[in-house]
Protein backbone atom coordinates (compact mmCIF):
# COMPACT_ATOMS: atom_id res chain seq x y z
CA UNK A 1 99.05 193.42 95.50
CA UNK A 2 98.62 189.48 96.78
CA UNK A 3 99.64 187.27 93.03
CA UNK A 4 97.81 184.15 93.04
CA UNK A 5 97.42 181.21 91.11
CA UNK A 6 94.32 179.18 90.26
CA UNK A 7 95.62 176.26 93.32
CA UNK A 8 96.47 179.48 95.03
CA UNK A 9 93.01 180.89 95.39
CA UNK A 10 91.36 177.11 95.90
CA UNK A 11 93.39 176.67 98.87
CA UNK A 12 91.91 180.44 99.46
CA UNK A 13 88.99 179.20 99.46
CA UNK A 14 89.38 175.98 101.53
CA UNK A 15 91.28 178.78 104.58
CA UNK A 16 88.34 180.89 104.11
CA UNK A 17 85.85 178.03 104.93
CA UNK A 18 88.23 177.28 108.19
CA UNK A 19 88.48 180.90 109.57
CA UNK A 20 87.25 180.18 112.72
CA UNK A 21 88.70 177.35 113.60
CA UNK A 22 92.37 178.92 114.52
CA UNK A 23 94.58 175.88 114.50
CA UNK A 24 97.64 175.44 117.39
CA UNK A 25 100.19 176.37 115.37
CA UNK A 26 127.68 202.84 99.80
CA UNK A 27 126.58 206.12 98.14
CA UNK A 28 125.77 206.22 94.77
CA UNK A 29 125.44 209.52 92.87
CA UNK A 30 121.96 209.66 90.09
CA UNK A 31 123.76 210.31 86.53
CA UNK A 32 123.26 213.52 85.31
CA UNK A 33 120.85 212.67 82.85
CA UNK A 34 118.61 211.76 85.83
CA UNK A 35 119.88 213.92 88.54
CA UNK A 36 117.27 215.90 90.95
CA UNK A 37 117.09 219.48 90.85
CA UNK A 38 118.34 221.20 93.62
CA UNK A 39 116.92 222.91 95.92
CA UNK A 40 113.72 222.92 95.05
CA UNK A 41 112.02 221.06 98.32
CA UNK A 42 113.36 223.77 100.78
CA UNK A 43 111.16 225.96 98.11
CA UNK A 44 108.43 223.78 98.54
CA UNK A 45 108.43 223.91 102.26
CA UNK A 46 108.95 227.75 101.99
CA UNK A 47 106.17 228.25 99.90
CA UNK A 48 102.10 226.53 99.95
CA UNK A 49 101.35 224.11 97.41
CA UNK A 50 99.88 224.97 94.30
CA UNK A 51 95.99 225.70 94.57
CA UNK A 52 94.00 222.91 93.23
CA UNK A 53 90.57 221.84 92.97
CA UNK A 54 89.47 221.13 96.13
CA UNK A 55 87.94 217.96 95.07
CA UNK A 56 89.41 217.71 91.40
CA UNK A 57 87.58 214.63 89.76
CA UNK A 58 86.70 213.31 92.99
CA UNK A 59 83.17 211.85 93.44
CA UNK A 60 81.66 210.57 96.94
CA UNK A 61 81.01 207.32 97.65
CA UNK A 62 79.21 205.51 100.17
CA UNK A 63 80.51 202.77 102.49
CA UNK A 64 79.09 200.36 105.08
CA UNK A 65 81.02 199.26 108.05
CA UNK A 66 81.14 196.94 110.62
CA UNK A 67 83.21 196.97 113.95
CA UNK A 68 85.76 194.71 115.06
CA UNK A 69 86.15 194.84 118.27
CA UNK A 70 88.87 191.87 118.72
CA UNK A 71 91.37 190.84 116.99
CA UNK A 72 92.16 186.82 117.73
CA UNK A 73 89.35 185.17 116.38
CA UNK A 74 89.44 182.26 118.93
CA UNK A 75 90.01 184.72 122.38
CA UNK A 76 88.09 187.86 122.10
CA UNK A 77 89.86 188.90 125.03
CA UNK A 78 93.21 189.05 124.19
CA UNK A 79 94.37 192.40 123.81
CA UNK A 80 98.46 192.21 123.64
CA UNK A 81 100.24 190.85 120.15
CA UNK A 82 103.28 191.41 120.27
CA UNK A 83 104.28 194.74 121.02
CA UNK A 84 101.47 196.14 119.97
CA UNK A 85 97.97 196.46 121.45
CA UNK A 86 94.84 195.61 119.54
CA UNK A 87 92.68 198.90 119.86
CA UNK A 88 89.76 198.15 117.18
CA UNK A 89 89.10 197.81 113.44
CA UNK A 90 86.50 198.17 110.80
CA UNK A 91 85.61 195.99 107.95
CA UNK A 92 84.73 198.37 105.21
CA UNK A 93 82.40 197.76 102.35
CA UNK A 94 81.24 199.88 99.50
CA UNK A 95 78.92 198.53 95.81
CA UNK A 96 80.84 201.08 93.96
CA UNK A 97 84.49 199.23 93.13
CA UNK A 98 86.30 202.22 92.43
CA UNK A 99 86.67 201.75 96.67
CA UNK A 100 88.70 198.83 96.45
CA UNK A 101 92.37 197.44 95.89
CA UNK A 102 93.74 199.61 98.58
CA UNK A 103 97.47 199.19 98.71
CA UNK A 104 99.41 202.30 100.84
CA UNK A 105 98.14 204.73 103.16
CA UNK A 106 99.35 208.04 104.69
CA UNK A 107 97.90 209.91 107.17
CA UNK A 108 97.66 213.05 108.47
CA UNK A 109 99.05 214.16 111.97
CA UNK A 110 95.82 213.42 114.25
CA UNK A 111 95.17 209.95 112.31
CA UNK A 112 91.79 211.58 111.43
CA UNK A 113 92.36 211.89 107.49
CA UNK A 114 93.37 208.95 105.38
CA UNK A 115 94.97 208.90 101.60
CA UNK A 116 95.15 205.76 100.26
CA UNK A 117 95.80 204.30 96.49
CA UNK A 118 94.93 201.31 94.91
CA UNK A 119 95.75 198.72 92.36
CA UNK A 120 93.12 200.42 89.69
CA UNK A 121 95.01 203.89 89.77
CA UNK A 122 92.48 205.72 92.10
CA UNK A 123 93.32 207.58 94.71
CA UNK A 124 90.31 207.27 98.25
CA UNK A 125 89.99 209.49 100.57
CA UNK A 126 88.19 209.32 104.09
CA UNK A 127 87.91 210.36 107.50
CA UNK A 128 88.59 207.66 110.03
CA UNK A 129 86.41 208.78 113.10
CA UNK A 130 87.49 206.90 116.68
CA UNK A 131 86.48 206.75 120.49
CA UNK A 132 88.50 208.55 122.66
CA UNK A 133 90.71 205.16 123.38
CA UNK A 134 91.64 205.14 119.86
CA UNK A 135 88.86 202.56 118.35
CA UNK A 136 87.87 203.03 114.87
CA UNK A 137 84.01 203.40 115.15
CA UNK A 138 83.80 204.50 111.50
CA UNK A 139 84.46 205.88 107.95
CA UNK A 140 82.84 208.91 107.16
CA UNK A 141 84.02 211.39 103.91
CA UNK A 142 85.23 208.83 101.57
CA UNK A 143 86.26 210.20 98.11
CA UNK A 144 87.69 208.98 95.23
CA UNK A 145 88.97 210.34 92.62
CA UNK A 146 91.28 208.88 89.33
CA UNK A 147 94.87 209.82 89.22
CA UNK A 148 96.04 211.78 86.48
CA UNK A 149 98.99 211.04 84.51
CA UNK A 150 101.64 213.71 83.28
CA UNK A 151 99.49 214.56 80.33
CA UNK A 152 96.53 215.52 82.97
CA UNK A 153 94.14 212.22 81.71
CA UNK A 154 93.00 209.79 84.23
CA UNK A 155 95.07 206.56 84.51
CA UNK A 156 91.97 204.09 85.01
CA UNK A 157 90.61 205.52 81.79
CA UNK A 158 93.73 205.32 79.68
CA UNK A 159 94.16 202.32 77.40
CA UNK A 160 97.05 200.45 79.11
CA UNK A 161 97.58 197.39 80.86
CA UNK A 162 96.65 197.23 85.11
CA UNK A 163 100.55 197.03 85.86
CA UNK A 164 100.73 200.87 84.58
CA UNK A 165 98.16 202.15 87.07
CA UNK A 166 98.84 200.13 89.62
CA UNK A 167 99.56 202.10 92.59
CA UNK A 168 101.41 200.28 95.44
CA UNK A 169 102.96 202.60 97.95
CA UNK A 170 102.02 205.86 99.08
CA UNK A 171 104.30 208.89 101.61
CA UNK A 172 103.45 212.38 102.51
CA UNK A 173 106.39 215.09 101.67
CA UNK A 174 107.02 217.29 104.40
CA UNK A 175 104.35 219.47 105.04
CA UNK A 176 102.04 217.56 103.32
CA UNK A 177 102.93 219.69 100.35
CA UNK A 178 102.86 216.80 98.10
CA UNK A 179 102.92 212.83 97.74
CA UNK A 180 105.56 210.08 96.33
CA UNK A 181 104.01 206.78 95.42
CA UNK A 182 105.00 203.74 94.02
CA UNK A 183 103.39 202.87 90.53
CA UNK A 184 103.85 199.27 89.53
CA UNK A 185 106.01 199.11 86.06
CA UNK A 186 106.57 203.43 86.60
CA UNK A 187 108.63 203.41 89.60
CA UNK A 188 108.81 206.58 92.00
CA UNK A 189 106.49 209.59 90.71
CA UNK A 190 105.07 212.95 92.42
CA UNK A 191 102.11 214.62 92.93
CA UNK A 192 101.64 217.92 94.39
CA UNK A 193 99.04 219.66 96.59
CA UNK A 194 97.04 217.82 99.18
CA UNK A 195 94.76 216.09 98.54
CA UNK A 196 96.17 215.62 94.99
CA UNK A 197 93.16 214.97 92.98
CA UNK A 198 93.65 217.39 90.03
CA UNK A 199 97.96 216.81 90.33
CA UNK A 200 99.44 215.53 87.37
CA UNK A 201 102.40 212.66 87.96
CA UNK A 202 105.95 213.55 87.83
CA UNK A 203 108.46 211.02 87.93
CA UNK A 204 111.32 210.35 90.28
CA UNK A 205 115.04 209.67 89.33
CA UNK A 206 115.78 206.34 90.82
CA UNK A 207 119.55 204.95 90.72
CA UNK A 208 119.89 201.66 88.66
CA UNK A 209 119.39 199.01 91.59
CA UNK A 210 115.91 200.11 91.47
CA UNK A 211 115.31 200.59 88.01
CA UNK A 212 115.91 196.65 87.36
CA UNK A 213 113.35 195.24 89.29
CA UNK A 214 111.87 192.44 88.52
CA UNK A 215 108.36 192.44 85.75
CA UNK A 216 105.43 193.04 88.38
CA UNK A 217 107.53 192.53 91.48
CA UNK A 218 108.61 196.93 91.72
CA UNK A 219 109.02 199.16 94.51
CA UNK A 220 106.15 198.13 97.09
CA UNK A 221 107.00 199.82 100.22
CA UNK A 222 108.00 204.08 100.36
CA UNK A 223 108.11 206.09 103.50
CA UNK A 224 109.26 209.65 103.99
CA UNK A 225 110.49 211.55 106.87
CA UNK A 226 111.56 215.58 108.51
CA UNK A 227 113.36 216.54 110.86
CA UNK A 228 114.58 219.87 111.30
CA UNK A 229 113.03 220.77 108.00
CA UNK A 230 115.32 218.31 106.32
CA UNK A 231 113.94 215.02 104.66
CA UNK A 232 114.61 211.67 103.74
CA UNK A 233 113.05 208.72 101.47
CA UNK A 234 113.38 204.90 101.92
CA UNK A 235 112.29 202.61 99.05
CA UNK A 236 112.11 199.15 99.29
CA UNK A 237 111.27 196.47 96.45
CA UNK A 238 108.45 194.21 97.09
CA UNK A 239 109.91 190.50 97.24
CA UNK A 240 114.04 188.97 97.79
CA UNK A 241 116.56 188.26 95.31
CA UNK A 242 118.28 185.08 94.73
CA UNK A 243 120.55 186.09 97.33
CA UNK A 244 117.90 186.66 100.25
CA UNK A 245 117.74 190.27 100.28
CA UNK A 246 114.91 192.51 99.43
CA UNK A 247 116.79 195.61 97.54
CA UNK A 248 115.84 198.92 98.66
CA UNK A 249 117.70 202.44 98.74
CA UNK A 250 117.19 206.02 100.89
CA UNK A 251 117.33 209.08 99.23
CA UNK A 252 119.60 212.19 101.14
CA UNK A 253 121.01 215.34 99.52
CA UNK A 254 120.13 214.21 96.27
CA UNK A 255 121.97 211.20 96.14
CA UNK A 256 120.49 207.37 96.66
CA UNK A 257 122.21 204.98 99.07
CA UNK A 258 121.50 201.26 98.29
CA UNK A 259 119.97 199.19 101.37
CA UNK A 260 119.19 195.27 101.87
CA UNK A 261 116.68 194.39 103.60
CA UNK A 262 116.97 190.24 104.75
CA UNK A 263 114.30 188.67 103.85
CA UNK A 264 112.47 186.12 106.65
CA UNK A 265 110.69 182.93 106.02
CA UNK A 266 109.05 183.95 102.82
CA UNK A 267 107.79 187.19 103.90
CA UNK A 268 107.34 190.06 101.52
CA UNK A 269 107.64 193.79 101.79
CA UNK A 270 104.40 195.54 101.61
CA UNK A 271 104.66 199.06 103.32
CA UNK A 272 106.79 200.83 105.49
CA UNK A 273 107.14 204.18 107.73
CA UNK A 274 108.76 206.07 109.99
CA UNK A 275 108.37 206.66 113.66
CA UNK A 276 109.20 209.81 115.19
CA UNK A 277 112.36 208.52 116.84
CA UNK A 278 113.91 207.48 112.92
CA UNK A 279 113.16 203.78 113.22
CA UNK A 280 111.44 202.39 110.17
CA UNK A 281 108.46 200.35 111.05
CA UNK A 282 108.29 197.18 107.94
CA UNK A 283 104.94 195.85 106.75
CA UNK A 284 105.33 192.45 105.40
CA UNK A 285 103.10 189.51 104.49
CA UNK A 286 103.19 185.48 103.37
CA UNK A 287 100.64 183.67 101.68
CA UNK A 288 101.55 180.29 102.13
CA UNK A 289 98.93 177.36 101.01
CA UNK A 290 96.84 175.71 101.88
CA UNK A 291 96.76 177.85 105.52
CA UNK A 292 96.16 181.28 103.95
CA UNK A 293 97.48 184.89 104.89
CA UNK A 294 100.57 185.95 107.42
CA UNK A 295 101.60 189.48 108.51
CA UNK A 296 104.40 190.84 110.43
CA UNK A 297 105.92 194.19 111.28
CA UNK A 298 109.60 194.88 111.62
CA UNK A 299 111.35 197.39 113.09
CA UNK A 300 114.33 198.74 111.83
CA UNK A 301 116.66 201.08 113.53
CA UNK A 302 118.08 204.27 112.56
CA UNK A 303 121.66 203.80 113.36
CA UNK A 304 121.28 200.53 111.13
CA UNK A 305 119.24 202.51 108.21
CA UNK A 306 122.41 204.87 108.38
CA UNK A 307 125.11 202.37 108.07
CA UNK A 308 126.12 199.73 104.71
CA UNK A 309 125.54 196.40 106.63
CA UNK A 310 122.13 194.83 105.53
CA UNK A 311 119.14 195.27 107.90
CA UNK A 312 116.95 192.84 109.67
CA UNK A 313 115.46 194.76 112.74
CA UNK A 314 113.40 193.32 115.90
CA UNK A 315 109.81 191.75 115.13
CA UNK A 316 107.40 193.84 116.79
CA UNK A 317 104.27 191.46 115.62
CA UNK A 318 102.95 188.97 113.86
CA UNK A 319 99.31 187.11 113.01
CA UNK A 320 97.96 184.68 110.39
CA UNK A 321 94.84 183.16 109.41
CA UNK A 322 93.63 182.90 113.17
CA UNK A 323 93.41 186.51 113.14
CA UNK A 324 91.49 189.38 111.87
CA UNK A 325 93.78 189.61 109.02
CA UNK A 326 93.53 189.59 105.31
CA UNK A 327 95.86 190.68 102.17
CA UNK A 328 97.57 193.90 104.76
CA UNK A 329 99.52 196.43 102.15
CA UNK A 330 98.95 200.02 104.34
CA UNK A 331 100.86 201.35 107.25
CA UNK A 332 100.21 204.83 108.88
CA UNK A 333 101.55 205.85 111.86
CA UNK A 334 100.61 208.87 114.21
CA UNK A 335 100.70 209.65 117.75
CA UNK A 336 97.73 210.59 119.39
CA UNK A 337 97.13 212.65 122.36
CA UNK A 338 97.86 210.74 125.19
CA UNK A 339 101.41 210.71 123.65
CA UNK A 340 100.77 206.74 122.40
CA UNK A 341 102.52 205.57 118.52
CA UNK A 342 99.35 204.50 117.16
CA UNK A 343 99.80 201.77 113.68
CA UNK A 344 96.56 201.69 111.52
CA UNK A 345 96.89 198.98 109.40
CA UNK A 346 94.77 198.83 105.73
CA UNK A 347 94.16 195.63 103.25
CA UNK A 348 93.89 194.95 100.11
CA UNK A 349 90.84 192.76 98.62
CA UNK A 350 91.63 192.56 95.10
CA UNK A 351 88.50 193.04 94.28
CA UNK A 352 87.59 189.20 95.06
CA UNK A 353 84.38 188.12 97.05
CA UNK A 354 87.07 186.13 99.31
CA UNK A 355 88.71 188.80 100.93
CA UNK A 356 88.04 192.48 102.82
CA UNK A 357 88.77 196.08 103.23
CA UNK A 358 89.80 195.75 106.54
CA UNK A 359 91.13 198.68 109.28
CA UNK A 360 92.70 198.10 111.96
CA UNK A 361 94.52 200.33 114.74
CA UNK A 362 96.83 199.25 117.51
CA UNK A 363 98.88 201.09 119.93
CA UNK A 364 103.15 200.07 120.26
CA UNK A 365 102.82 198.85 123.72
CA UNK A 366 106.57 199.91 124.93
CA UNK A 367 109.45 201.51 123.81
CA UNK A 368 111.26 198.85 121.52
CA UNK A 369 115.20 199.23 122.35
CA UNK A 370 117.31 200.76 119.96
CA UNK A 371 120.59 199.09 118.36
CA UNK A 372 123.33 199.56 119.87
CA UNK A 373 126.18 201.59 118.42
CA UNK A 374 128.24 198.50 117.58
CA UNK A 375 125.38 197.06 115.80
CA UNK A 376 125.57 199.89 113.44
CA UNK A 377 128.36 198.28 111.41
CA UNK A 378 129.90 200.88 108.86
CA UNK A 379 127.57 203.65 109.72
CA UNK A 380 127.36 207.02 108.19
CA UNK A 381 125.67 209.89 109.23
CA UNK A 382 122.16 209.97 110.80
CA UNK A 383 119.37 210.31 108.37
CA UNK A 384 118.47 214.01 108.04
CA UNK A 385 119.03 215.93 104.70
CA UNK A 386 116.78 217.55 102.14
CA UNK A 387 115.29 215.37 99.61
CA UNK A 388 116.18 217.53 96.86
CA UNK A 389 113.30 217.74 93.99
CA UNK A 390 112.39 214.00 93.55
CA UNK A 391 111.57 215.41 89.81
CA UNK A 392 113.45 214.40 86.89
């Protein structure tokens, strides 16, 4: 979620008016108290999720969208940013504001099905239909439906403040037999079943790093991985201490391993996830007045995510104002058939007549190189065990 003040959104305002003018420019073990019960995922994977409504509370809504069919506003031909190639995007726009916010995606193997969340405590559903190159041509299917808290009631229709249904993060478990997301002022919690309309939350034991987060400022970024049939979680907070680094922690065996993640020029974490190889792809984003919005994505590699040294990772894009960008919190990531990593991209308007649901897709355009061993300082094992319940 983009935090602005009242100068904040004037200078907004004043980008806005300018958008198409592009100017030249170690280990640490959970407590007992808190520990996860073991086990209990290789159950999960062993056995199908609990049946649930197929639709729960969830109600259709209608959207509008519009193709984008470049992404520099000032050279519709330029393809190549970065290492990544623009395929196509879709501005997305709905009158009923329950589809809005939208803050962390996941999707499904084929890129076809989307689960998002968003700032009100909702989850949306959709399916993103594309041309055979990979270009979003559309959003057809979209539900949404409130997320239920542990007592079974709908968050958005609870009495308490925004921060407590604020939804920032969102990662499939393996198998798609559940989902961990990031709940601003709540930390980690669970849902089961897929999709998880009619799942109540369950919450995740987090080690103390990440329980002492600053008011507002939580866990923004979650991503999950398998391999083998064994799982891990990364977590990263949303914005750098006083010391530069953006605290974050991955989850193996039961036990949480605290990571740093160096912060760069102001940047701040908004999503993250995995590509097949163990690299962790980083979502970031400035707002910087009076020039408006940045993003970048990082990549981070797994012989670094495995070691105690803090990460930084290779740049594999960035774009600003000049671009077709706006407030960009959602990363999925699937490979289509062709064999290409495909990154979908999602933002969040805040519900503010200034900004845009925006999608966008782009294909990694080479094979980034991998660290090298000796960059790996202090390394442990490669990533690769069970994440054990993720339930207090």
């Amino acid at each position: 979620m983009l935090r602005r003040t009242d100068d904040d959104r004037r200078g907004a305002e004043r980008a806005a008016s300018r958008r198409l003018r592009r100017p030249h420019v170690g280990w640490t073990a959970i407590p007992a108290a808190v520990q996860l019960a073991p086990g209990l995922v290789a159950l999960a994977l062993a056995m199908p999720a609990a049946a649930a409504e197929p639709h729960g509370g969830a109600v259709a809504v209608p959207v509008q969208t519009r193709a984008l069919s470049h992404f520099d506003l000032s050279d519709p031909s330029r393809r190549r940013f970065g290492d990544l190639d623009f395929l196509g995007g879709l501005v997305v726009r709905a009158s009923d504001e329950r589809f809005s916010s939208l803050s962390g995606l996941t999707l499904d193997s084929t890129g076809t099905r989307m689960l998002a969340v968003s700032d009100f405590g909702f989850w949306i559903s959709a399916r993103i239909v594309a041309a055979e190159d990979g270009r979003p041509t559309d959003l057809t299917d979209v539900l949404v439906a409130p997320m239920l808290d542990a007592g079974g009631k709908p968050r958005p229709n609870t009495p308490l403040p925004k921060r407590l249904v604020d939804a920032e993060a969102i990662a499939a478990l393996p198998g798609r037999t559940g989902f961990i997301v990031s709940m601003e002022g709540r930390g980690l919690v669970r849902f089961d079943g897929d999709p998880p309309f009619a799942a109540r939350m369950k919450p995740v034991a987090l080690p103390p790093w990440l329980t002492r987060l600053p008011s507002n400022r939580g866990i923004e970024a979650v991503a999950t991985r398998s391999v083998n049939g064994e799982s891990d979680l990364v977590a990263f907070a949303e914005t750098a201490d006083r010391d530069g680094r953006i605290r974050g922690g991955v989850l193996k065996a039961g036990r949480w391993k605290a990571l740093a993640l160096k912060a760069r020029d102001g940047f701040s974490v908004t999503d993250a996830a995995f590509l097949p190889g163990g690299d962790l792809l980083v979502l970031e984003r400035l707002y910087r007045r009076p020039l408006g919005l940045y993003m970048r994505l990082r990549r981070i590699g797994a012989l670094d995510l495995a070691g105690t040294a803090p990460l930084d990772g290779l740049i594999v894009a960035e774009a600003d104002f000049g671009d077709e960008i706006d407030n960009m919190e959602g990363l999925g990531l699937h490979r289509d058939p062709a064999g290409r990593e495909l990154v979908t991209l999602v933002s969040d308007d805040n519900r503010s007549m200034l900004q845009r649901t925006l999608i966008l897709r782009f294909a990694l355009a080479s094979a980034l190189p991998l660290p090298k061993p000796d960059q790996a300082a202090g390394r442990a094992s490669a990533l690769g065990s069970t994440i054990d319940s993720t339930m207090r």
